[in-house]
C-alpha atoms as a PDB file:
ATOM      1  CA  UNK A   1    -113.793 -82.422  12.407  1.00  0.00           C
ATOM      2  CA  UNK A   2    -111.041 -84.604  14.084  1.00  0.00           C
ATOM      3  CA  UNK A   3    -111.620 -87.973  15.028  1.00  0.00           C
ATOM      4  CA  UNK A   4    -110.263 -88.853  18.915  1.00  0.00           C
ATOM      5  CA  UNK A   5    -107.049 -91.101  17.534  1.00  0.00           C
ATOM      6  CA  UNK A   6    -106.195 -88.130  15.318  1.00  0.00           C
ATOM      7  CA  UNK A   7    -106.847 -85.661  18.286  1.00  0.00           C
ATOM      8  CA  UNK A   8    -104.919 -88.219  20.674  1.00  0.00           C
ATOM      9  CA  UNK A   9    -101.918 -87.968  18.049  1.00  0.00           C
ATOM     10  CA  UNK A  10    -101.803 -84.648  17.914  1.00  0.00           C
ATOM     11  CA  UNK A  11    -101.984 -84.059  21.646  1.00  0.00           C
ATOM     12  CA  UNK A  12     -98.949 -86.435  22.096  1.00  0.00           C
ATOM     13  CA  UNK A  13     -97.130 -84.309  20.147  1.00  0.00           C
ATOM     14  CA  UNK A  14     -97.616 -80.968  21.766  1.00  0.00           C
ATOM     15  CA  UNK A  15    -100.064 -79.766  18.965  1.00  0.00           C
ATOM     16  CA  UNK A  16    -102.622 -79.099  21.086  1.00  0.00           C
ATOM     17  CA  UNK A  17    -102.537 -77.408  24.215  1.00  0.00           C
ATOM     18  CA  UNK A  18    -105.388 -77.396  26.353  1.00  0.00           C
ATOM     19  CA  UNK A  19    -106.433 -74.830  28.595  1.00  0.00           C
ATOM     20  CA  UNK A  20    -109.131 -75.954  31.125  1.00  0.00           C
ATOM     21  CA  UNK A  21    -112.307 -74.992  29.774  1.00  0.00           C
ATOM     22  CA  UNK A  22    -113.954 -76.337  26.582  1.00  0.00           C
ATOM     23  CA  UNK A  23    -116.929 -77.020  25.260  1.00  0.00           C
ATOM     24  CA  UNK A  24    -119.258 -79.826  24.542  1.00  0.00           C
ATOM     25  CA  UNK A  25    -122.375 -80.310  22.481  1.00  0.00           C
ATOM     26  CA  UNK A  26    -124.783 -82.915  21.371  1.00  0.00           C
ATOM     27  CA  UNK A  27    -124.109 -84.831  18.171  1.00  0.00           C
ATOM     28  CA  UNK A  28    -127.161 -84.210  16.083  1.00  0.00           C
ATOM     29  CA  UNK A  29    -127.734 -87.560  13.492  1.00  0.00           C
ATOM     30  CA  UNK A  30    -128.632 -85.136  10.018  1.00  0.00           C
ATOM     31  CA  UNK A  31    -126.401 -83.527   7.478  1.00  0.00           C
ATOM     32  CA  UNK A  32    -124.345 -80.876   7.334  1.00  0.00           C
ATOM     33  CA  UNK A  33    -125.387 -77.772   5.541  1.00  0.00           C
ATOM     34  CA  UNK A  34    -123.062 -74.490   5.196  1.00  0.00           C
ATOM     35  CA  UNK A  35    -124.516 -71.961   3.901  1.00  0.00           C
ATOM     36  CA  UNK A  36    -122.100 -68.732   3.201  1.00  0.00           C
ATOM     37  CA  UNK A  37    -122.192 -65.444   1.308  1.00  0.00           C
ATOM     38  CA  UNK A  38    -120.530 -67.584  -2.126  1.00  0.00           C
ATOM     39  CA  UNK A  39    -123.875 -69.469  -2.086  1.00  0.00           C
ATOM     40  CA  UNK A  40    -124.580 -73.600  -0.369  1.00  0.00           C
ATOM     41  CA  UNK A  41    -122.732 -76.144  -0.024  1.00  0.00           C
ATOM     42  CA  UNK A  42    -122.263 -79.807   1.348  1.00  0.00           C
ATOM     43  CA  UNK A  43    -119.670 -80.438   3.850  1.00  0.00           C
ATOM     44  CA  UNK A  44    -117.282 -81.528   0.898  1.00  0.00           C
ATOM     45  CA  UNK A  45    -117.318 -77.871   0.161  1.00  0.00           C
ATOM     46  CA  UNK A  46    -119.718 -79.067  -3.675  1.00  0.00           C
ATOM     47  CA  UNK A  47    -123.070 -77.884  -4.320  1.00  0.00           C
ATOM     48  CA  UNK A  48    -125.958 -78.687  -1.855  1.00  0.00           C
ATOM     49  CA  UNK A  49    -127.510 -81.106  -3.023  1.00  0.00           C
ATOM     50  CA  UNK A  50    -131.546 -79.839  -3.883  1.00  0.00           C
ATOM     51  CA  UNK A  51    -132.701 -82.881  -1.419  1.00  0.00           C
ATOM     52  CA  UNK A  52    -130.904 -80.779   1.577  1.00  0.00           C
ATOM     53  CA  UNK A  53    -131.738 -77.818   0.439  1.00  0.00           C
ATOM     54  CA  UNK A  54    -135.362 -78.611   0.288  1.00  0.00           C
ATOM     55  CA  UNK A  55    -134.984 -80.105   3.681  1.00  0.00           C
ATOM     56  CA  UNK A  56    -134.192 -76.345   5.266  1.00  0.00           C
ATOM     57  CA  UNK A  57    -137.405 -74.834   3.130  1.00  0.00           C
ATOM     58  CA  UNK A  58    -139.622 -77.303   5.096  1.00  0.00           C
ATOM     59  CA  UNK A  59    -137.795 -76.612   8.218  1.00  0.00           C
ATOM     60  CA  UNK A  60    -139.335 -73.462   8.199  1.00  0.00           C
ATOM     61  CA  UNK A  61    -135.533 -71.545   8.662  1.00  0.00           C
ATOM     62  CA  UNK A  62    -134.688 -70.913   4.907  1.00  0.00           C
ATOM     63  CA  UNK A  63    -135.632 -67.230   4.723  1.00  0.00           C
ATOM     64  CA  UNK A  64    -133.996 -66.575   7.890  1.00  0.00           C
ATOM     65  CA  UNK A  65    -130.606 -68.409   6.973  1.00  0.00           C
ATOM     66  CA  UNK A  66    -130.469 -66.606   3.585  1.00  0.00           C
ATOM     67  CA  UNK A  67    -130.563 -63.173   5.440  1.00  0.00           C
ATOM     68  CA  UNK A  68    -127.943 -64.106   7.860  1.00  0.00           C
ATOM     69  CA  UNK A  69    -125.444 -65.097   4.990  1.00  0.00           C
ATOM     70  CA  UNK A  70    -126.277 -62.329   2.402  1.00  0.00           C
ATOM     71  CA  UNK A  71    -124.967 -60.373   5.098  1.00  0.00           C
ATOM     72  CA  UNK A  72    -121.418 -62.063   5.132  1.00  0.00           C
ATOM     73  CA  UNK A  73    -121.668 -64.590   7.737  1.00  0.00           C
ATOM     74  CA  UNK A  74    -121.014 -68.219   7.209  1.00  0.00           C
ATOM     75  CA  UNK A  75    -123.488 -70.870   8.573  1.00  0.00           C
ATOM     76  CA  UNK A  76    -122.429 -74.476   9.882  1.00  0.00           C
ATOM     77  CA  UNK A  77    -125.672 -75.908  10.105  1.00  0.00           C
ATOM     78  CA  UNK A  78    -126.918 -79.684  10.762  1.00  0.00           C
ATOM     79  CA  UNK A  79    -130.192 -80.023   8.899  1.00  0.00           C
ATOM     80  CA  UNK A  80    -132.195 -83.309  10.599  1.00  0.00           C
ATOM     81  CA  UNK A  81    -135.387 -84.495  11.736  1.00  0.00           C
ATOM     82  CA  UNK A  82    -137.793 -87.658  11.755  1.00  0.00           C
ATOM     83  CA  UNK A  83    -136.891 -88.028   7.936  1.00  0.00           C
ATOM     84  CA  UNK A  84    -133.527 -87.373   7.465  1.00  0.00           C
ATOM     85  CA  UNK A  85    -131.659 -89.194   9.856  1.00  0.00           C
ATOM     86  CA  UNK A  86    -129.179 -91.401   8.508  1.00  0.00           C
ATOM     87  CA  UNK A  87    -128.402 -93.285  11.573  1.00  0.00           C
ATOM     88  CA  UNK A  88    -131.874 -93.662  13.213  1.00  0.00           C
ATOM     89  CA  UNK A  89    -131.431 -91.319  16.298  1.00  0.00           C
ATOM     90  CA  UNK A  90    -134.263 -88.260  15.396  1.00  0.00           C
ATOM     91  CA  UNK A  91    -137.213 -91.068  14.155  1.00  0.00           C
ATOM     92  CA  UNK A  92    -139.484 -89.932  17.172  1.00  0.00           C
ATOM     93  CA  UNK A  93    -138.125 -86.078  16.533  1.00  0.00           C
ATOM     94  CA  UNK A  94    -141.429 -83.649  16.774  1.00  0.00           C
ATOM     95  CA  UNK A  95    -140.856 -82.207  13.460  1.00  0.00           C
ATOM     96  CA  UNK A  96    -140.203 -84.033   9.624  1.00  0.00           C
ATOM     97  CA  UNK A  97    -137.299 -81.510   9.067  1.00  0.00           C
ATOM     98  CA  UNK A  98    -135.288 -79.150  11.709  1.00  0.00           C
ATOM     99  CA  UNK A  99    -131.844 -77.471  12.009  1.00  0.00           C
ATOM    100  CA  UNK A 100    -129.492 -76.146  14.514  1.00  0.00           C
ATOM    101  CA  UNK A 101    -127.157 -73.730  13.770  1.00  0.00           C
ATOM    102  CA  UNK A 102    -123.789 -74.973  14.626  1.00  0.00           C
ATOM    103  CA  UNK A 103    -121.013 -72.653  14.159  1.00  0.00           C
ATOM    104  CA  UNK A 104    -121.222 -69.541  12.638  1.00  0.00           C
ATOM    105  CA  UNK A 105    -118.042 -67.758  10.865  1.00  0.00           C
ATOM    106  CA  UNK A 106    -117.149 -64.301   9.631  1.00  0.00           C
ATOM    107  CA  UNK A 107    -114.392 -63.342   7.091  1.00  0.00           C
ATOM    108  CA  UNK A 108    -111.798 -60.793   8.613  1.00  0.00           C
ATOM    109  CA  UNK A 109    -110.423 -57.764   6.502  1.00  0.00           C
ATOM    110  CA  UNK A 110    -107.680 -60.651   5.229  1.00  0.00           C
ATOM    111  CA  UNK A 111    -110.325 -62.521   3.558  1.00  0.00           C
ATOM    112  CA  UNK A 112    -110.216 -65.861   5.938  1.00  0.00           C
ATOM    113  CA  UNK A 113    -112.941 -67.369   7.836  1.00  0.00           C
ATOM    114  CA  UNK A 114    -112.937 -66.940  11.592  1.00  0.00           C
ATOM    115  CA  UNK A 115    -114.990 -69.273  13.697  1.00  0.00           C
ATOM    116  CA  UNK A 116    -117.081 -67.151  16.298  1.00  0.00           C
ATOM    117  CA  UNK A 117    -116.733 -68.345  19.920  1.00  0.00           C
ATOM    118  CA  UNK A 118    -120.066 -70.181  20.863  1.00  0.00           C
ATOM    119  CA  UNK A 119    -121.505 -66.985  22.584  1.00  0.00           C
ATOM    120  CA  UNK A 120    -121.256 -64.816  19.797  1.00  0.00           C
ATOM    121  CA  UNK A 121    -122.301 -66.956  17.400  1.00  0.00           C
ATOM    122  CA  UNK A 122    -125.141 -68.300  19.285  1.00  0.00           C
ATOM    123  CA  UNK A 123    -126.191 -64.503  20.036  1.00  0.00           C
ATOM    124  CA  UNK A 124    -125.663 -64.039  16.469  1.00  0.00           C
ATOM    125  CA  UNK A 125    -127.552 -66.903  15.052  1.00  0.00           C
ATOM    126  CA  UNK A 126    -130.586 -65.936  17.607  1.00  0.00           C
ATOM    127  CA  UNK A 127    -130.622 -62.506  16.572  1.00  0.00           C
ATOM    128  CA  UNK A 128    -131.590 -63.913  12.883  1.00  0.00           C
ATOM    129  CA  UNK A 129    -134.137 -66.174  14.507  1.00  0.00           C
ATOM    130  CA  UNK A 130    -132.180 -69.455  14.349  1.00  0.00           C
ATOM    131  CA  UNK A 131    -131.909 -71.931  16.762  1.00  0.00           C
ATOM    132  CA  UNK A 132    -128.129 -72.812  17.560  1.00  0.00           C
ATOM    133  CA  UNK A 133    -126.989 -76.167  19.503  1.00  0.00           C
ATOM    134  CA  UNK A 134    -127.172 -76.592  22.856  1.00  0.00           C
ATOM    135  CA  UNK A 135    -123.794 -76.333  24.200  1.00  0.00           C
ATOM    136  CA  UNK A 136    -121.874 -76.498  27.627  1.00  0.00           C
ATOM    137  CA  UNK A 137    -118.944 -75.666  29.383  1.00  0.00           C
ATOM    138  CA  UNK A 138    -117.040 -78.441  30.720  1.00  0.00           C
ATOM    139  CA  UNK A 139    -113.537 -79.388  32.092  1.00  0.00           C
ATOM    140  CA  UNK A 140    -110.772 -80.324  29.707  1.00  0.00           C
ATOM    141  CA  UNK A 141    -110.166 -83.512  31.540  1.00  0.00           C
ATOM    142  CA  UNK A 142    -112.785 -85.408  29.476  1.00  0.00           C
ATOM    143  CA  UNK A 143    -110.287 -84.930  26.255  1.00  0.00           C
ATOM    144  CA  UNK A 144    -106.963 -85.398  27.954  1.00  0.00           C
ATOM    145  CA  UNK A 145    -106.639 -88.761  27.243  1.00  0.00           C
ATOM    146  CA  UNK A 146    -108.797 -90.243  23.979  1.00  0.00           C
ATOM    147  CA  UNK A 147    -110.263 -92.217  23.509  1.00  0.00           C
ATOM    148  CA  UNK A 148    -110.898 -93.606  27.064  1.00  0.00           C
ATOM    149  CA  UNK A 149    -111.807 -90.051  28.517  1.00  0.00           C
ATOM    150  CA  UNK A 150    -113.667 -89.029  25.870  1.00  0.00           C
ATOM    151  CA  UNK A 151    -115.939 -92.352  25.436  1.00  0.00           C
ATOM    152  CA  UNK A 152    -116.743 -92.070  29.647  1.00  0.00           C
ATOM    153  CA  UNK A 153    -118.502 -88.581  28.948  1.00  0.00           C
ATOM    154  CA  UNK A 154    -120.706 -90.620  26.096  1.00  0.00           C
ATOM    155  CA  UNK A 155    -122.641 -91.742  29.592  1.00  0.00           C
ATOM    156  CA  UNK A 156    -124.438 -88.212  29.228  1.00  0.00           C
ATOM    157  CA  UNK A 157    -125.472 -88.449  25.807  1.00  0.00           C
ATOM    158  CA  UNK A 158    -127.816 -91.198  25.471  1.00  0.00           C
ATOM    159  CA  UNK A 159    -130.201 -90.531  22.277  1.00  0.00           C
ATOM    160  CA  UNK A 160    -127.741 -88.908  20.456  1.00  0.00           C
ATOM    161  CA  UNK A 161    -125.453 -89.736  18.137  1.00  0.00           C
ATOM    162  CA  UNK A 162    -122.754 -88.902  19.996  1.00  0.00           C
ATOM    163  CA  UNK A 163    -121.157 -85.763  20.851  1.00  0.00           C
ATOM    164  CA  UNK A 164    -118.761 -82.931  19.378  1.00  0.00           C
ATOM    165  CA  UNK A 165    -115.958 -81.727  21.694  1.00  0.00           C
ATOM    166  CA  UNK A 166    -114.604 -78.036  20.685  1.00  0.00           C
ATOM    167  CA  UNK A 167    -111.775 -76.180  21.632  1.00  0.00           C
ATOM    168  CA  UNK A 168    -111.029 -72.293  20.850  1.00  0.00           C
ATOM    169  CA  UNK A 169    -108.065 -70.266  20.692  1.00  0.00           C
ATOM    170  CA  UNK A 170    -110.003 -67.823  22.399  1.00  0.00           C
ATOM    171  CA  UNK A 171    -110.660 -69.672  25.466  1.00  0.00           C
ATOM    172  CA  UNK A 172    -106.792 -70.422  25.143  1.00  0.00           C
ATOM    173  CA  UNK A 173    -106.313 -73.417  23.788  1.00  0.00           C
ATOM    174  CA  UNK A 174    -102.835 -73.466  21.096  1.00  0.00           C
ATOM    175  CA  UNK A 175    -104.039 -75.435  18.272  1.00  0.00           C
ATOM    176  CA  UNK A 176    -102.381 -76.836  15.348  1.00  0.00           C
ATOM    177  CA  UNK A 177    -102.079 -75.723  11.773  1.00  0.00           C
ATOM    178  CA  UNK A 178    -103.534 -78.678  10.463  1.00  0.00           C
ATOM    179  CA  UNK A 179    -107.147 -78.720   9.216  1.00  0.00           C
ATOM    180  CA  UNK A 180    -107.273 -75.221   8.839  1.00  0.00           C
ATOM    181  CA  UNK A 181    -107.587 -75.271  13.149  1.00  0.00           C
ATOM    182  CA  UNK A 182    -105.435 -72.341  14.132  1.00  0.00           C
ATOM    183  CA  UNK A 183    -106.655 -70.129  10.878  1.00  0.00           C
ATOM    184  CA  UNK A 184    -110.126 -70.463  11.914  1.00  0.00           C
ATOM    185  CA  UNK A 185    -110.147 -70.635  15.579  1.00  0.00           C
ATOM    186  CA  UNK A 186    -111.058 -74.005  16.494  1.00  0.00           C
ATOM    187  CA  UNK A 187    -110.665 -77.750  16.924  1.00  0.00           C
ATOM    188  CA  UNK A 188    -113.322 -80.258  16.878  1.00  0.00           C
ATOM    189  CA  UNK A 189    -113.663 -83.343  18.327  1.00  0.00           C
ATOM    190  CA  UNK A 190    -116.216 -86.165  17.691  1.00  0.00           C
ATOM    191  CA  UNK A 191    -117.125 -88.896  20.050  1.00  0.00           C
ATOM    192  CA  UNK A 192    -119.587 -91.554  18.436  1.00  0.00           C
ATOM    193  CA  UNK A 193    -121.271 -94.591  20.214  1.00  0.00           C
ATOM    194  CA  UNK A 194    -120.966 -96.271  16.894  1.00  0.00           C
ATOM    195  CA  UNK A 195    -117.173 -95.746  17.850  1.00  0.00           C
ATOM    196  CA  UNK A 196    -116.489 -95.546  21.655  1.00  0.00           C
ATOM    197  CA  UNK A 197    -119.681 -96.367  22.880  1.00  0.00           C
ATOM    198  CA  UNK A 198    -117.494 -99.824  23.328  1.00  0.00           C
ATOM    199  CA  UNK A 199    -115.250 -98.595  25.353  1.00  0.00           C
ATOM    200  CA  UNK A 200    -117.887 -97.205  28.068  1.00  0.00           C
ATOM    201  CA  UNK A 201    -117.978-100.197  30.831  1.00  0.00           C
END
């Protein structure tokens, strides 16, 4: 996940290209969890730790997550609630431990992971019973220019974290090589108030 001076650097060099739509999604304040057919790991790519993955038992979502992946799909999933959240944001959240389901990923006949456009993979994560992030479809113009464009559209995401910005090769944007982008079919952005909130007059 790209920070917005990385993102800006890359768009000045005709990286990126953006195509008009893209889409945007809440920041959740938790940890990431991926959970793929090779077993669970931390977003390091090491071993869960047994703290997170005892988080996901109490969420209530562990039996359905370990069906989804024993049958080849990868999970990107952001495991939070009242008592894990490192930042503060989910202390009046409803439930000790949640998740949402944030990306999901397939491997093609050449053995790399694919990133599902948000449709499928929220179709596919609620077919398994998971709850995937609430996402939208906005204009491109909020990430033309980082970080000042991107910290104006923070004005909609009071009591989160932040939010994520993504852009996919299937709704047209060219991305980069780097990070594995163009390979898996995606770019993400991350706007934080801890970071641009400053920057929002």
């Amino acid at each position: 996940m790209l920070v917005p001076h990385v993102y800006r650097r890359l768009l000045r060099r005709g990286r990126v290209r953006l195509a008009k739509t893209i889409i945007i999604e809440p920041k959740y304040d938790g940890v990431l969890l991926v959970a793929s057919p090779r077993g669970y790991f931390n977003i390091l790519g090491w071993r869960a730790p047994r703290y997170l993955l005892r988080a996901l038992e109490e969420s209530g979502y562990a039996e359905n997550v370990e069906e989804m992946r024993r049958d080849g799909f990868t999970l990107f999933i952001e495991v939070f609630g009242k008592r894990l959240t490192p930042n503060g944001y989910h202390l009046r959240h409803h439930r000790d431990y949640d998740i949402r389901v944030l990306d999901v990923g397939f491997a093609g006949i050449d053995g790399k992971l694919r990133l599902l456009p948000p449709e499928k993979a929220a179709d596919a994560a609620n077919l398994y019973g998971l709850p995937f992030v609430e996402y939208s479809y906005e204009d491109s113009s909020i990430v033309e220019e980082p970080p000042e464009s991107m910290a104006e559209a923070l004005m909609g995401f009071r009591g989160w974290e932040g939010y994520v910005a993504k852009l996919y090769s299937t709704h047209g944007h060219v991305l980069p090589p780097d990070y594995e982008a163009r390979t898996r079919g995606s770019l993400m952005v991350k706007a934080r108030w801890e970071t641009l909130g400053k920057l929002v007059g």
